[in-house]
PDB file of N, CA and C in Angstrom:
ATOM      1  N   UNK A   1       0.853  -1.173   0.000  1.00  0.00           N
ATOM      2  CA  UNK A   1       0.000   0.000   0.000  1.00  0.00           C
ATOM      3  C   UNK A   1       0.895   1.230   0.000  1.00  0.00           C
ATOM      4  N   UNK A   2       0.802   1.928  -0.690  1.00  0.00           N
ATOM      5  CA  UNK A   2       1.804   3.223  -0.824  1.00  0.00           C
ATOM      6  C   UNK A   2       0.990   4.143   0.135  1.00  0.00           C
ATOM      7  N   UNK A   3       1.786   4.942   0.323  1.00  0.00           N
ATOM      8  CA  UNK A   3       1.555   6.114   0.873  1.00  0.00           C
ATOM      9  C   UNK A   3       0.530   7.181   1.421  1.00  0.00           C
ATOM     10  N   UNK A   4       0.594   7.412   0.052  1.00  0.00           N
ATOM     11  CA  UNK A   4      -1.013   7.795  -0.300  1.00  0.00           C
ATOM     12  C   UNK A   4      -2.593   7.407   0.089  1.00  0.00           C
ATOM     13  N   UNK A   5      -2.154   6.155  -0.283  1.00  0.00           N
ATOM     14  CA  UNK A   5      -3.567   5.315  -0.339  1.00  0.00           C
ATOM     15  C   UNK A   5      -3.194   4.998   1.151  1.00  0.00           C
ATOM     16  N   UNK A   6      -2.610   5.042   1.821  1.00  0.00           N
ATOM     17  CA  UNK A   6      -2.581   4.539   4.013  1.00  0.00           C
ATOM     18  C   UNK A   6      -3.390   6.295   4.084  1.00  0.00           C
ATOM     19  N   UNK A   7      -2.469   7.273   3.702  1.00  0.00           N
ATOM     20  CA  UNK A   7      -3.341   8.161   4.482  1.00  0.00           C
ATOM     21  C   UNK A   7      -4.438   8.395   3.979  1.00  0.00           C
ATOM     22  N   UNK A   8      -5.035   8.379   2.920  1.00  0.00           N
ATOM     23  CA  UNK A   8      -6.219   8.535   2.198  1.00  0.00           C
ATOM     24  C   UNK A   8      -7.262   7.140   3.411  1.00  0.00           C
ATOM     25  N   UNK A   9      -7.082   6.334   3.465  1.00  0.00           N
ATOM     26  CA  UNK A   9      -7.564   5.151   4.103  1.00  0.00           C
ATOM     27  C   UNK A   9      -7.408   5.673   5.806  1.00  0.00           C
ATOM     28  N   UNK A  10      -6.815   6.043   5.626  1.00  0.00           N
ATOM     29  CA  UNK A  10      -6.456   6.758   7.697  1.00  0.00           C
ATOM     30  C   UNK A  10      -7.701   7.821   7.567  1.00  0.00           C
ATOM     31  N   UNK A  11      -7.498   8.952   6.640  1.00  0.00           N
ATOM     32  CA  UNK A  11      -8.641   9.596   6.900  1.00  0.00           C
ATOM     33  C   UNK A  11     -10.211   9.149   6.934  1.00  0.00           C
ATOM     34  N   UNK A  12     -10.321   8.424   6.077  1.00  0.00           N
ATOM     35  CA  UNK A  12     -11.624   7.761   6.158  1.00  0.00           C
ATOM     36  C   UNK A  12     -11.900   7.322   6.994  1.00  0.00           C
ATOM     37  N   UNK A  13     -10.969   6.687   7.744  1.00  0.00           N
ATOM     38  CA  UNK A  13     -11.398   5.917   8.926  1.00  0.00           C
ATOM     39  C   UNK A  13     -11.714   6.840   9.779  1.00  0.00           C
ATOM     40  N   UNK A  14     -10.897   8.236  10.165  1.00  0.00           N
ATOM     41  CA  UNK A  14     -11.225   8.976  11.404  1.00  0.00           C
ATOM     42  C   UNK A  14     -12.589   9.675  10.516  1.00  0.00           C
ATOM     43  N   UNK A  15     -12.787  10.854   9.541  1.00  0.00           N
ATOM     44  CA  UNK A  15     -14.001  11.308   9.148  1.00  0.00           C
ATOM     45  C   UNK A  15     -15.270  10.365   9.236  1.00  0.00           C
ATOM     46  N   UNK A  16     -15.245   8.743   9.366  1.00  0.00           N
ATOM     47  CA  UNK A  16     -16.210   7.903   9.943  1.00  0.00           C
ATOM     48  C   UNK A  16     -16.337   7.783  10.966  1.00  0.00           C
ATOM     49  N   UNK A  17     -15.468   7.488  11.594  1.00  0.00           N
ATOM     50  CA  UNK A  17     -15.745   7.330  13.233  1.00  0.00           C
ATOM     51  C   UNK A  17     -16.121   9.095  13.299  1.00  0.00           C
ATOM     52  N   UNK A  18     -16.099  10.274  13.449  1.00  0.00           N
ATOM     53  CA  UNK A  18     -16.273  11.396  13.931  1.00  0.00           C
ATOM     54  C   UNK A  18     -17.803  11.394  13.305  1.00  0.00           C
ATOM     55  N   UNK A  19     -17.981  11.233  12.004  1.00  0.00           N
ATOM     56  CA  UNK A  19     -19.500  11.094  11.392  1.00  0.00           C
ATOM     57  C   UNK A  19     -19.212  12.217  10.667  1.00  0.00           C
ATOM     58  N   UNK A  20     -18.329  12.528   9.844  1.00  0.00           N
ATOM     59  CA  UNK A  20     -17.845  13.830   9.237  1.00  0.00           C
ATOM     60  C   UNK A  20     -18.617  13.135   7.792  1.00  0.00           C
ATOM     61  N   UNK A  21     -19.335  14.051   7.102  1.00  0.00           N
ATOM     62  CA  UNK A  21     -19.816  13.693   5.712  1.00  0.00           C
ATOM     63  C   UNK A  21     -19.850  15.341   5.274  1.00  0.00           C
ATOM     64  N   UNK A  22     -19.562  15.076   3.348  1.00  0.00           N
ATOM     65  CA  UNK A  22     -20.003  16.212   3.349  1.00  0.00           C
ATOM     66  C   UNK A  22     -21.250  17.448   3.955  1.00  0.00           C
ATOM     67  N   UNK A  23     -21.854  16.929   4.194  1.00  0.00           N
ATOM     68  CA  UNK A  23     -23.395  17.685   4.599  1.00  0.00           C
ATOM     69  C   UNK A  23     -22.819  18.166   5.832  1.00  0.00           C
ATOM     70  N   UNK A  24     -21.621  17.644   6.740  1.00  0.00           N
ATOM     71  CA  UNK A  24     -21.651  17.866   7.845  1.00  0.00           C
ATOM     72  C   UNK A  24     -21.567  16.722   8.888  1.00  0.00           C
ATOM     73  N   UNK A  25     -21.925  16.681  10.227  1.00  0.00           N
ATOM     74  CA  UNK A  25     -21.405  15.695  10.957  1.00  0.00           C
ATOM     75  C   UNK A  25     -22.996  14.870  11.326  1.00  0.00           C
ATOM     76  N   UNK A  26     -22.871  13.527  10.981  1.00  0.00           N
ATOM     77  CA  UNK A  26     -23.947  12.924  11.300  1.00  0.00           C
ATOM     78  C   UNK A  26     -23.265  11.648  12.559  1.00  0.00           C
ATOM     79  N   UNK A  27     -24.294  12.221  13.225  1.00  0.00           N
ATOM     80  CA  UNK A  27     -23.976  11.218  14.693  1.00  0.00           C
ATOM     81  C   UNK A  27     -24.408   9.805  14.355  1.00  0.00           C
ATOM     82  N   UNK A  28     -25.500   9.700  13.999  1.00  0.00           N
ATOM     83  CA  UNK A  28     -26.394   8.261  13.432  1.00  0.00           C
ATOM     84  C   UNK A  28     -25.085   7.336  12.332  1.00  0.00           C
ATOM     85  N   UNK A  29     -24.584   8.101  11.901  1.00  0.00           N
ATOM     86  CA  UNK A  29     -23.489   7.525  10.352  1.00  0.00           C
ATOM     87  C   UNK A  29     -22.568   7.410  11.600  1.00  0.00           C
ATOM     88  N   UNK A  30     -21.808   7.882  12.579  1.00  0.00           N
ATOM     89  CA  UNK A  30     -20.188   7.860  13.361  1.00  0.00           C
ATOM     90  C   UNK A  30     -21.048   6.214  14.392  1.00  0.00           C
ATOM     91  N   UNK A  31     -21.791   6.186  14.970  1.00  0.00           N
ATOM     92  CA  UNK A  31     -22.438   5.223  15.843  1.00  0.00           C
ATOM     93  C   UNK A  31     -22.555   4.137  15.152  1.00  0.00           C
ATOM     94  N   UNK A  32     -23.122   4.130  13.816  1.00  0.00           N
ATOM     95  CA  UNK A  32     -23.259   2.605  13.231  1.00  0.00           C
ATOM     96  C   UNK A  32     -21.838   2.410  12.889  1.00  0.00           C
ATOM     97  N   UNK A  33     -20.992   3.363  12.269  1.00  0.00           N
ATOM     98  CA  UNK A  33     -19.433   2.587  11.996  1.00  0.00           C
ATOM     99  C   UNK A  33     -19.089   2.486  13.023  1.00  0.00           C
ATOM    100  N   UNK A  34     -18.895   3.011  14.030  1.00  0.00           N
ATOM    101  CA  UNK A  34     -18.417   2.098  15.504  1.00  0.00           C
ATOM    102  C   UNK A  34     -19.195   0.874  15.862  1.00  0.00           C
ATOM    103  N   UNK A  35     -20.150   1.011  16.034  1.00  0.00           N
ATOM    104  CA  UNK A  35     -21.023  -0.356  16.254  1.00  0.00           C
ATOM    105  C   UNK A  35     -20.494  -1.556  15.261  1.00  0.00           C
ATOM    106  N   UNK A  36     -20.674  -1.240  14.301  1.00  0.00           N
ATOM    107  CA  UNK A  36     -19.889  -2.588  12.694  1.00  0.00           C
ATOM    108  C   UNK A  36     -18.308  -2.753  13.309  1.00  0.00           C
ATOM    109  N   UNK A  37     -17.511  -1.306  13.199  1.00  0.00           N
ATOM    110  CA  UNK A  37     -16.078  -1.821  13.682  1.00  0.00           C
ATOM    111  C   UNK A  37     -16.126  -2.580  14.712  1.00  0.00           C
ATOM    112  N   UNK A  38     -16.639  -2.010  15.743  1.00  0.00           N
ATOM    113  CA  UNK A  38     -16.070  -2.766  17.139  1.00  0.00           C
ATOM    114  C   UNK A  38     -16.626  -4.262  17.309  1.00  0.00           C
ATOM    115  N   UNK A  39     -17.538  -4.637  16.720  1.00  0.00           N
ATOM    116  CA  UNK A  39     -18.284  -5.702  16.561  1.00  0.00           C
ATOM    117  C   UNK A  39     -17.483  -7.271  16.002  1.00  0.00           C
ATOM    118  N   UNK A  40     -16.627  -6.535  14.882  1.00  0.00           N
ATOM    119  CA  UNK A  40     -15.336  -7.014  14.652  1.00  0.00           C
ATOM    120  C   UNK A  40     -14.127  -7.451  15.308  1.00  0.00           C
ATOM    121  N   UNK A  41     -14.132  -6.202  16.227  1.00  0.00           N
ATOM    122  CA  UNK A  41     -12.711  -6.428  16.977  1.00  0.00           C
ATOM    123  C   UNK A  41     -13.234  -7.078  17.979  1.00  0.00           C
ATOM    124  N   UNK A  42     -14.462  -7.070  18.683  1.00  0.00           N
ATOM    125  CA  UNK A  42     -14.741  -8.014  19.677  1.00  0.00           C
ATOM    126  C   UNK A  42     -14.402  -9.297  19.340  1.00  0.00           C
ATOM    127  N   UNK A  43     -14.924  -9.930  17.589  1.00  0.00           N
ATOM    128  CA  UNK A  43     -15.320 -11.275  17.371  1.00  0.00           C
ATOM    129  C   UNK A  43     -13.492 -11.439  17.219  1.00  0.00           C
ATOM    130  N   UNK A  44     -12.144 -10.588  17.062  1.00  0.00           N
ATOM    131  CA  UNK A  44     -11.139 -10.960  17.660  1.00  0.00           C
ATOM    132  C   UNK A  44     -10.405 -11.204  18.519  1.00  0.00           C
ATOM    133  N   UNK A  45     -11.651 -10.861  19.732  1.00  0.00           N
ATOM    134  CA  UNK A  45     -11.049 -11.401  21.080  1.00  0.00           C
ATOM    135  C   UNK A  45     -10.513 -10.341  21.861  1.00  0.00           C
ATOM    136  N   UNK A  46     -10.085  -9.196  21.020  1.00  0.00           N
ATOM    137  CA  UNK A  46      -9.596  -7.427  21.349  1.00  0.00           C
ATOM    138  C   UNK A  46     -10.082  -6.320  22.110  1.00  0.00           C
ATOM    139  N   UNK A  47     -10.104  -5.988  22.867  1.00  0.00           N
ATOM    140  CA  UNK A  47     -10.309  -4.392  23.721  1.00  0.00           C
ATOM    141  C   UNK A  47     -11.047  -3.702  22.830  1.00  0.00           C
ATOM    142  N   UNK A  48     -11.942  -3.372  23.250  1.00  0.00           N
ATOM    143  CA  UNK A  48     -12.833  -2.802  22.407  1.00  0.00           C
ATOM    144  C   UNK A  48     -12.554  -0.731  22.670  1.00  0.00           C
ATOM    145  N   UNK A  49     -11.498  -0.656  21.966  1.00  0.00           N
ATOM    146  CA  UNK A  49     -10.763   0.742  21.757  1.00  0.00           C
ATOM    147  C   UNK A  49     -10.871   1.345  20.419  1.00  0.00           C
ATOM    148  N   UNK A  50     -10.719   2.751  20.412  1.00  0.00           N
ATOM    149  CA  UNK A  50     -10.854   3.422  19.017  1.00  0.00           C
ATOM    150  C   UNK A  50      -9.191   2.786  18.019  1.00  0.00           C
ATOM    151  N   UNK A  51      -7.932   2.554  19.052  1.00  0.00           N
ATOM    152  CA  UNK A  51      -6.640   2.361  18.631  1.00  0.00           C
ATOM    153  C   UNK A  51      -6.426   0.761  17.436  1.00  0.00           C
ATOM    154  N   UNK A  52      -8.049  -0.285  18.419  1.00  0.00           N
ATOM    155  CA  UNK A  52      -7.907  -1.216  17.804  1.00  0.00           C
ATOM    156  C   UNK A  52      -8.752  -1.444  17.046  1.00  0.00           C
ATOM    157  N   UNK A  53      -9.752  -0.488  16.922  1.00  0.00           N
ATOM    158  CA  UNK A  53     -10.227  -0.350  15.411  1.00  0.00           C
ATOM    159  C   UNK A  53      -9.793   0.119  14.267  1.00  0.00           C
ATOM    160  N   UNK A  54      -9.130   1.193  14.755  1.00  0.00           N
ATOM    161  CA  UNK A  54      -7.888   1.753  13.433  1.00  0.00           C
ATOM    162  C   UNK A  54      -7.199   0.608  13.217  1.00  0.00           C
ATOM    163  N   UNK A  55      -7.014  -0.467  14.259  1.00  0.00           N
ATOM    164  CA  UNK A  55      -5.809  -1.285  13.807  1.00  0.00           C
ATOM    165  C   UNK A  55      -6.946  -1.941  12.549  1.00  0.00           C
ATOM    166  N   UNK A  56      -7.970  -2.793  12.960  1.00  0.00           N
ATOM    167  CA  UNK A  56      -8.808  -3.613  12.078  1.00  0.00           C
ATOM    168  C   UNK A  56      -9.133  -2.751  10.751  1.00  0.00           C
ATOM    169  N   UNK A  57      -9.308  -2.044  10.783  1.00  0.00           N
ATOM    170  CA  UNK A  57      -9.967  -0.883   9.734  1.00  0.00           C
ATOM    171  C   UNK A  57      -8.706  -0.902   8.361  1.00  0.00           C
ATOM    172  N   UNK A  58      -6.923  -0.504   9.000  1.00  0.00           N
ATOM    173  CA  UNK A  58      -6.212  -0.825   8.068  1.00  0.00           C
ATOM    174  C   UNK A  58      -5.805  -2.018   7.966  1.00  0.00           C
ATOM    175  N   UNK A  59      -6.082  -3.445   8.322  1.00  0.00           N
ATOM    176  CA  UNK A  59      -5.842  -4.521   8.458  1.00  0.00           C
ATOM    177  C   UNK A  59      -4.094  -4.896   9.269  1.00  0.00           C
ATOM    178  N   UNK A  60      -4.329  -3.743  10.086  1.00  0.00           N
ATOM    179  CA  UNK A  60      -3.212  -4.350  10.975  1.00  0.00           C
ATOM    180  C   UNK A  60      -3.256  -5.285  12.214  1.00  0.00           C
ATOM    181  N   UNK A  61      -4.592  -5.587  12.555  1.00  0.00           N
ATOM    182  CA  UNK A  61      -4.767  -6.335  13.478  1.00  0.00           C
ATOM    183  C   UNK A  61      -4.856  -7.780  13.054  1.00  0.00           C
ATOM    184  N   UNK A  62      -5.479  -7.744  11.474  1.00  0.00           N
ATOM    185  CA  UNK A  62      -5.307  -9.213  10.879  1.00  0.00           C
ATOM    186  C   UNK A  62      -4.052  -9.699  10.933  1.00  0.00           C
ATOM    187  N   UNK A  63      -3.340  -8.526  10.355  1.00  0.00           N
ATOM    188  CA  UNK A  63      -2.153  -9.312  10.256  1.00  0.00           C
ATOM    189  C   UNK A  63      -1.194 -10.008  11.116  1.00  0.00           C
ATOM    190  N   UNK A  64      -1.566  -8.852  12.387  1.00  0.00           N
ATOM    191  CA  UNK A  64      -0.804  -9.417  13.783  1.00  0.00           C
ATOM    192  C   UNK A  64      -1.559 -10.724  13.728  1.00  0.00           C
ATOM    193  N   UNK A  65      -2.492 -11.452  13.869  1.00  0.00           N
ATOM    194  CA  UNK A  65      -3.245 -12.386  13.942  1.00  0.00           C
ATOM    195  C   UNK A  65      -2.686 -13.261  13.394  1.00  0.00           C
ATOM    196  N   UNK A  66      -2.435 -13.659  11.899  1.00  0.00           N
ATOM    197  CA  UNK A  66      -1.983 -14.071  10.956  1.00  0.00           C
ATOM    198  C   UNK A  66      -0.426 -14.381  11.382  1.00  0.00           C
ATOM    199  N   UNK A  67       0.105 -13.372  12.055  1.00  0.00           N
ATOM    200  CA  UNK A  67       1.744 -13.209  12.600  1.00  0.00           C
ATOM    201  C   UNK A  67       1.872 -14.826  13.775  1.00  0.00           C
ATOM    202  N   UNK A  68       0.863 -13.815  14.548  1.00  0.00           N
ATOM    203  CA  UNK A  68       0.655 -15.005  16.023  1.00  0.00           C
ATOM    204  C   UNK A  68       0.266 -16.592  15.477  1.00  0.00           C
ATOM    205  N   UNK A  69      -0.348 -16.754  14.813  1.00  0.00           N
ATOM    206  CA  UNK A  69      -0.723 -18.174  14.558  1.00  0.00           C
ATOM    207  C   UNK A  69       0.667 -18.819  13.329  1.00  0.00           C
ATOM    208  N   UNK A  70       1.265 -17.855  13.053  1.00  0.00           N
ATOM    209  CA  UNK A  70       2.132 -18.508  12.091  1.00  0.00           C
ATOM    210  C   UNK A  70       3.462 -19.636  12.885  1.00  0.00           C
ATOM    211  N   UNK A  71       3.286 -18.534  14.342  1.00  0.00           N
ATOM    212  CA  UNK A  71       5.056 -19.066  14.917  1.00  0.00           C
ATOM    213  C   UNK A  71       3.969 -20.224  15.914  1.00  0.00           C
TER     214      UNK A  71
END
């Protein structure tokens, strides 16, 4: 993933979680993407934190996952 496309993908992730849309900030849109993310990181067994949803969101938590079961 170059550069670009991590921070382009970083922002999305925070303008979702905040509920930032063009129109403005919708609380209803920031609550269901937390609800879907964290829902995720629970079914990994994970702390249910904003740090480890960013992790799931850029697939860094898979990969740790993927890491741990390899060794």
């Amino acid at each position: 993933m170059s550069d670009g496309e991590f921070n382009d993908k970083l922002q999305q992730f925070n303008n979702l979680w905040d509920g930032i849309t063009p129109k403005g900030i919708n609380r209803a849109k920031s609550l269901k993407f937390r609800q879907y993310i964290l829902e995720h990181v629970r079914q990994m067994q994970r702390p249910l934190t904003r740090e480890n949803a960013r992790k799931y969101w850029m697939g860094e938590l898979k990969a740790e996952v993927l890491e741990r079961e390899t060794f």
